[in-house]
N, C-alpha and C. Protein backbone atom coordinates (compact mmCIF):
# COMPACT_ATOMS: atom_id res chain seq x y z
N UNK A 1 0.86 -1.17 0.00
CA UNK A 1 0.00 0.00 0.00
C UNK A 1 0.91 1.24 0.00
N UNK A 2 0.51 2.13 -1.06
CA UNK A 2 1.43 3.03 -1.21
C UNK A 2 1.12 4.52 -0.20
N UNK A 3 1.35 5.55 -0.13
CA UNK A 3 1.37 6.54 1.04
C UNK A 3 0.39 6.98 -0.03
N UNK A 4 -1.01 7.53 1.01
CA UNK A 4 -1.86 8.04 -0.09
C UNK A 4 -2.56 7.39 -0.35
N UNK A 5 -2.79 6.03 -0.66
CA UNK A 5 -3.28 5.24 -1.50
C UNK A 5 -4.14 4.73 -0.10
N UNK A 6 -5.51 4.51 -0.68
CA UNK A 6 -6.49 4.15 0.31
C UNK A 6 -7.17 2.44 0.14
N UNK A 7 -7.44 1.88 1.06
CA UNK A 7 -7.61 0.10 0.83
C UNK A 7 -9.27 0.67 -0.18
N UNK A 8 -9.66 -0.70 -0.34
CA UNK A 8 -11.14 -0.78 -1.07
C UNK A 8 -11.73 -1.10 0.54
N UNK A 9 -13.26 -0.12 0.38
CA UNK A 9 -13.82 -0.41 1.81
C UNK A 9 -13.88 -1.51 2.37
N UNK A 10 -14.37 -2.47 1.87
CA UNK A 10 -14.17 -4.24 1.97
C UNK A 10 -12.82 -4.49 3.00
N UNK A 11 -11.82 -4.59 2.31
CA UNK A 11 -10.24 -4.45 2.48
C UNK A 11 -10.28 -3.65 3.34
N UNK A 12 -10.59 -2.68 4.16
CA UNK A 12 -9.99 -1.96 5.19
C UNK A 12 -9.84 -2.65 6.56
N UNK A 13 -8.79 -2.16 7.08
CA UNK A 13 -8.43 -2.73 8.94
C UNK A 13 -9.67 -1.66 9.33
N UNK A 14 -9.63 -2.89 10.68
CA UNK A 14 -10.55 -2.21 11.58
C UNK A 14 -10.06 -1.34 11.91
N UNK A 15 -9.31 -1.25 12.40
CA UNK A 15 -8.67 0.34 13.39
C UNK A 15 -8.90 1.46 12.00
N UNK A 16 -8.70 1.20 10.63
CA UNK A 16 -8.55 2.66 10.11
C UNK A 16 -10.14 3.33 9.80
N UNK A 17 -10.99 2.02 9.32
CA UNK A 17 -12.67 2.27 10.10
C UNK A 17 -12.92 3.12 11.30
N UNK A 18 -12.55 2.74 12.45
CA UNK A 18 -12.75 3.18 13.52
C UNK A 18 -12.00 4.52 13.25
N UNK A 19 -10.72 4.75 13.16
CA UNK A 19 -10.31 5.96 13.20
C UNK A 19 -11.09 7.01 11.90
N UNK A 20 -11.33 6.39 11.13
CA UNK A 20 -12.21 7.37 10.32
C UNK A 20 -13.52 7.63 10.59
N UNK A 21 -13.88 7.13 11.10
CA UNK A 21 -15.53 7.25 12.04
C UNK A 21 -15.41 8.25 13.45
N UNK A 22 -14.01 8.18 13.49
CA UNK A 22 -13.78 9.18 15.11
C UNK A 22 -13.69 10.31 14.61
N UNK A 23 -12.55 10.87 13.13
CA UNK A 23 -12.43 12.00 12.57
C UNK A 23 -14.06 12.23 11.69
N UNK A 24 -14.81 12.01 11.80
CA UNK A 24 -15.89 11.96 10.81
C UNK A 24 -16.69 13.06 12.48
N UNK A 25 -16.53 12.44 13.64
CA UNK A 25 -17.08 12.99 14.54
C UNK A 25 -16.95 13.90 15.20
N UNK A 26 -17.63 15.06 15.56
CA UNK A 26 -16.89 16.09 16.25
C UNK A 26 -16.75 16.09 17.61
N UNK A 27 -18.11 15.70 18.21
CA UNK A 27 -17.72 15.29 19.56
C UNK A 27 -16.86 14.33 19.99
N UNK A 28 -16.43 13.43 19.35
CA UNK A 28 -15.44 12.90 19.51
C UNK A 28 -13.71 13.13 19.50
N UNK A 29 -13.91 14.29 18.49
CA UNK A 29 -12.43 15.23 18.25
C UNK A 29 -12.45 16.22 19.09
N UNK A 30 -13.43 16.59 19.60
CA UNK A 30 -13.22 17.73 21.05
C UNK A 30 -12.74 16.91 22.48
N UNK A 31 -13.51 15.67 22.13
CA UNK A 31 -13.45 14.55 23.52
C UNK A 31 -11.63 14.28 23.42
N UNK A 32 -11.23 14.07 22.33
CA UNK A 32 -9.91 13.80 22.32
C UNK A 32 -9.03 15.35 22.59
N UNK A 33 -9.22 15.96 22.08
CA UNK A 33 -8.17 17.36 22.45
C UNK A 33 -8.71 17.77 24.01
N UNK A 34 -9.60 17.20 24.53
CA UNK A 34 -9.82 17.78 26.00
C UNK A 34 -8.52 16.63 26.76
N UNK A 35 -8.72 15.32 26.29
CA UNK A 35 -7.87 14.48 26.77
C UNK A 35 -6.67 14.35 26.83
N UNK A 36 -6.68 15.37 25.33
CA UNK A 36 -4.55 15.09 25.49
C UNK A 36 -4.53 16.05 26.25
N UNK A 37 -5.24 17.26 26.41
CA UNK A 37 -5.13 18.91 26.93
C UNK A 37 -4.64 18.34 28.62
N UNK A 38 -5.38 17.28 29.15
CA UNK A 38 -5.74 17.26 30.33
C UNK A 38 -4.22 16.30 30.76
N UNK A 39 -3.62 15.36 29.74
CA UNK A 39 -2.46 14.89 30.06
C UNK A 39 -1.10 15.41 29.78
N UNK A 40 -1.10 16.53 29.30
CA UNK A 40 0.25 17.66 29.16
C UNK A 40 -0.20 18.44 30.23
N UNK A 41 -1.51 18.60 31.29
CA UNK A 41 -1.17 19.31 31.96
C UNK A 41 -1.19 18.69 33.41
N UNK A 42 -1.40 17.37 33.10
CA UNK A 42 -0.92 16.17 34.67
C UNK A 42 0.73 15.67 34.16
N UNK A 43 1.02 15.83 32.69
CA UNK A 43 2.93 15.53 33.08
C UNK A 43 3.21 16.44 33.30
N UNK A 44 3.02 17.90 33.15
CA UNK A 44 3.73 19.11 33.75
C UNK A 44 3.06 19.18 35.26
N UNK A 45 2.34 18.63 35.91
CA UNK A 45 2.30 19.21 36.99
C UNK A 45 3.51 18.01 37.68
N UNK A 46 3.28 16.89 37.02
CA UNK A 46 4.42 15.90 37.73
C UNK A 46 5.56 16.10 37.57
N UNK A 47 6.07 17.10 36.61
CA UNK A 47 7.42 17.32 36.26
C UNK A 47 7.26 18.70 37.21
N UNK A 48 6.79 19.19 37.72
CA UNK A 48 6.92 20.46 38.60
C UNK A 48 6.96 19.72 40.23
N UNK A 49 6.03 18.90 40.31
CA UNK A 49 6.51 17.98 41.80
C UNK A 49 7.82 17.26 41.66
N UNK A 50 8.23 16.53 40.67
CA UNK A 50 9.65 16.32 40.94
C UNK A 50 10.92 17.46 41.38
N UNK A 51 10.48 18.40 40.53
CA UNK A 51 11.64 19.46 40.37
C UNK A 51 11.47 20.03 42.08
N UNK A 52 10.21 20.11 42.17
CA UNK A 52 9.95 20.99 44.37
C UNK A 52 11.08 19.85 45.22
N UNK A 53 10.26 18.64 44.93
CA UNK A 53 11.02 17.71 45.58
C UNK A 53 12.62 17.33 45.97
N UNK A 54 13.07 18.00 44.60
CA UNK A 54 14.67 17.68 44.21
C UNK A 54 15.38 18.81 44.49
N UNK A 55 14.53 19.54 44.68
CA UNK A 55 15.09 20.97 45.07
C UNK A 55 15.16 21.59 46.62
N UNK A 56 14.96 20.66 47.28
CA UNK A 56 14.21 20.86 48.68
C UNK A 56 15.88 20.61 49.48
């Protein structure tokens, strides 16, 4: 399969179904940017408790 080049619907993996049914959705693409939003800001708070800790 070349870059670009898309399977015949038949032929498709599940996962790229599913992932095209998630981008097809919007509540689902807000549900995801709330999620990554919410885990860059629990590794920065854990990378700010290490640094208090190490610094103490």
């Amino acid at each position: 399969m070349r870059i670009g080049q898309r399977w015949p619907e038949a032929e498709m993996p599940k996962w790229q179904v599913i992932f095209d049914q998630a981008l097809n959705d919007p509540d689902k693409i807000g549900s995801a940017k709330y999620h990554f939003i919410v885990a860059i800001e629990s590794a920065i708070d854990m990378c700010n408790e290490v640094t208090a800790t190490c610094l103490r």
